[in-house]
C-alpha atoms as a PDB file:
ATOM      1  CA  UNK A   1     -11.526 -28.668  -7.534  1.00  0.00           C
ATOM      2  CA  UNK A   2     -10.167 -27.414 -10.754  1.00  0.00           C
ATOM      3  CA  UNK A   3      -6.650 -26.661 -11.510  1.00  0.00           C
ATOM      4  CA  UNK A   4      -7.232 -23.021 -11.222  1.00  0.00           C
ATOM      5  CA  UNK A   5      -8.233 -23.086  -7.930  1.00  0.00           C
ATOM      6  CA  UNK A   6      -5.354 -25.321  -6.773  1.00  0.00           C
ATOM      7  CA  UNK A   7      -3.141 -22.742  -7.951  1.00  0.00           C
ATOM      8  CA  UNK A   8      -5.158 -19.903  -6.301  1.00  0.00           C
ATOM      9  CA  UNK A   9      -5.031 -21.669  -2.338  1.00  0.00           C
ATOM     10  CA  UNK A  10      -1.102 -22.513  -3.063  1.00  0.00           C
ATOM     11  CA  UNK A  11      -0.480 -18.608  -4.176  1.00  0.00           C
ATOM     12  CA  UNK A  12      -2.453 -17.510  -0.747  1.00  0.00           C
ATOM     13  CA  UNK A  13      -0.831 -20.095   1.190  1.00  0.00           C
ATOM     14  CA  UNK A  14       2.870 -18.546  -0.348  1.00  0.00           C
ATOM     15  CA  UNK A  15       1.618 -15.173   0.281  1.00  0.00           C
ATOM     16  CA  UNK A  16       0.362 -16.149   4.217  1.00  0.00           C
ATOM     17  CA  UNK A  17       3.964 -17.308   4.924  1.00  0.00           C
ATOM     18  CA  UNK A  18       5.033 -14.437   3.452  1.00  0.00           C
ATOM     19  CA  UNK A  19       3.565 -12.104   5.598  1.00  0.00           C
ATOM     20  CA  UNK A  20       3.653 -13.976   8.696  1.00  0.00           C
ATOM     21  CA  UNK A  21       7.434 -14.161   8.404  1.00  0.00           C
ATOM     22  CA  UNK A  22       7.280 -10.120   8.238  1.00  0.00           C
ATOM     23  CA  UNK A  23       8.677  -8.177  10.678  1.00  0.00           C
ATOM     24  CA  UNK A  24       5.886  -6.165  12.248  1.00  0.00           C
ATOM     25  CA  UNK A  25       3.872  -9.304  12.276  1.00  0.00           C
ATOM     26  CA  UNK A  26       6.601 -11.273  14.706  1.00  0.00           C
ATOM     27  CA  UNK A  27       7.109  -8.115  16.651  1.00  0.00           C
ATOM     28  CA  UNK A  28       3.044  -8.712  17.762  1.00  0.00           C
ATOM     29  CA  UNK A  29       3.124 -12.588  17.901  1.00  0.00           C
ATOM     30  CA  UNK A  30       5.135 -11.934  20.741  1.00  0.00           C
ATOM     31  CA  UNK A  31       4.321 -10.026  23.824  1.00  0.00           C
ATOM     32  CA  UNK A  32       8.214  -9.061  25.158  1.00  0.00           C
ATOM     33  CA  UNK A  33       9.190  -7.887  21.750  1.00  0.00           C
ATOM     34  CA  UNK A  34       5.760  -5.850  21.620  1.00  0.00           C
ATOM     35  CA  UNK A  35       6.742  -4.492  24.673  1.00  0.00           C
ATOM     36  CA  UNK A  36       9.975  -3.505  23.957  1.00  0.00           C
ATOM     37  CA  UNK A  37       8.965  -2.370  21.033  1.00  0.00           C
ATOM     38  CA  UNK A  38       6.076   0.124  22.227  1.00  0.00           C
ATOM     39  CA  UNK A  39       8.940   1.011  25.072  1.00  0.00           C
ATOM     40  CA  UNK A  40      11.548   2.357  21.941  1.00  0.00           C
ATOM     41  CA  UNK A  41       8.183   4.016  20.380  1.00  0.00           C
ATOM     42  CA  UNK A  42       7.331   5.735  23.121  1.00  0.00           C
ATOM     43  CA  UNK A  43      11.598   7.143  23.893  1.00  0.00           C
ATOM     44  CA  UNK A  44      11.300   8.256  20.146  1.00  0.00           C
ATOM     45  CA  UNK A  45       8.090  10.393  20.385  1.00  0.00           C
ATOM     46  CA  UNK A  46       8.825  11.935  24.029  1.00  0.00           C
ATOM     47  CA  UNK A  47      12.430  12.849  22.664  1.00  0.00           C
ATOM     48  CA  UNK A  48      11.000  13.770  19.489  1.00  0.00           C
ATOM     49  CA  UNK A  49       8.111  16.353  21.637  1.00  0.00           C
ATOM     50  CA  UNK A  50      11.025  17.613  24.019  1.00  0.00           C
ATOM     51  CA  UNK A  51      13.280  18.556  20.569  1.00  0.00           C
ATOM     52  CA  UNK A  52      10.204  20.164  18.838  1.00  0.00           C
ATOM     53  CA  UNK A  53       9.003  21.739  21.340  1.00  0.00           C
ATOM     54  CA  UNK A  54      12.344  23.438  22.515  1.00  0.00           C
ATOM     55  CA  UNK A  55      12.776  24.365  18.683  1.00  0.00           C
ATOM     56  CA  UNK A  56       9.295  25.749  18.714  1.00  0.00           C
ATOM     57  CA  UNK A  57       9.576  27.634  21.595  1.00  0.00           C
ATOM     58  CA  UNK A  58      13.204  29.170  21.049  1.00  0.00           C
ATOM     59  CA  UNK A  59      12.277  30.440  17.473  1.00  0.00           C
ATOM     60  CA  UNK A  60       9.177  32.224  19.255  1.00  0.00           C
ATOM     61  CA  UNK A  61      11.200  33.827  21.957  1.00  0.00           C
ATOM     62  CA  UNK A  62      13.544  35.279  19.270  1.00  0.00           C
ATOM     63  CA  UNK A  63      10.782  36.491  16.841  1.00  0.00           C
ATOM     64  CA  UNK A  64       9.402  38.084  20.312  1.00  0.00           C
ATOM     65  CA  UNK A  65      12.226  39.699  21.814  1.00  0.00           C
ATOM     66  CA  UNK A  66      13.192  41.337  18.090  1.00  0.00           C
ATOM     67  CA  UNK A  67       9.720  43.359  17.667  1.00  0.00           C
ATOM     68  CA  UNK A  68      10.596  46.670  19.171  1.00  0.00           C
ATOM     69  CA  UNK A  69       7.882  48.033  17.435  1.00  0.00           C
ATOM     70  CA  UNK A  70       5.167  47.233  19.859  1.00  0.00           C
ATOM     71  CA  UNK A  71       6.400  48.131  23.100  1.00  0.00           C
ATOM     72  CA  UNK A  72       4.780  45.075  25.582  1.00  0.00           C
ATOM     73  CA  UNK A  73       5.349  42.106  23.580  1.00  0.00           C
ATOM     74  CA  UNK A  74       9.076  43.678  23.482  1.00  0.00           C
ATOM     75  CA  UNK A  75       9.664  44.139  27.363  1.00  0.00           C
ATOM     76  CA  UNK A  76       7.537  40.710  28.483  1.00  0.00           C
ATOM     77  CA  UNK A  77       9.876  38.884  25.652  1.00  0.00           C
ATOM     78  CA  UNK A  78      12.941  40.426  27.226  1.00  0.00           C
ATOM     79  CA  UNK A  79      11.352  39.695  30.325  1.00  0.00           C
ATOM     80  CA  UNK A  80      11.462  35.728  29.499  1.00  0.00           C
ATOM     81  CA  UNK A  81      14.778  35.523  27.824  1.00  0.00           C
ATOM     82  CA  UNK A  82      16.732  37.013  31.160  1.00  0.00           C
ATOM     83  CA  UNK A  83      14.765  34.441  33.547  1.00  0.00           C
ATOM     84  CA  UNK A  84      15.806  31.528  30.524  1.00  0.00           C
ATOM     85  CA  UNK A  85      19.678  32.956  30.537  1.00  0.00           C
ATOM     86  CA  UNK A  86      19.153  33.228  34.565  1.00  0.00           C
ATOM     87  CA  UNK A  87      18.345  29.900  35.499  1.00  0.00           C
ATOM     88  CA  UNK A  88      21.266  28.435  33.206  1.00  0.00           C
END
């Protein structure tokens, strides 16, 4: 082999180390920090959905109980918001 290509396999060798010693890459070598891992993943997104959603959901109720204008979407928004202040 020529001196080039010495110098290519000990650059891929550095880099191989390199990523092996990353994070994500010794978070999946092992199985218990996968699974912990997946675990504080998985409380992010459902508390992420639950905070959305809520967000979502109270913006929409507002919007809806504000039109006056047309007279059903008024009453069944007014309707929701007293069983929402009822149940707290």
């Amino acid at each position: 082999m020529d001196g080039e290509t010495n110098q290519e396999i000990v650059a891929l060798r550095e880099e191989l180390e390199r990523l092996n010693g990353h994070r994500l890459i010794r978070i999946y070598n092992n199985w218990m920090r996968l699974l912990w891992f997946q675990f504080l993943r998985g409380l992010a997104f459902g508390l992420g959905s639950v905070v959305g959603a809520t967000a979502l959901v109270s913006v929409v109720v507002y919007v809806l109980s504000s039109v006056n204008f047309i007279p059903v979407l008024g009453v069944w928004a007014s309707e929701i918001i007293e069983v929402i202040e009822g149940t707290q």
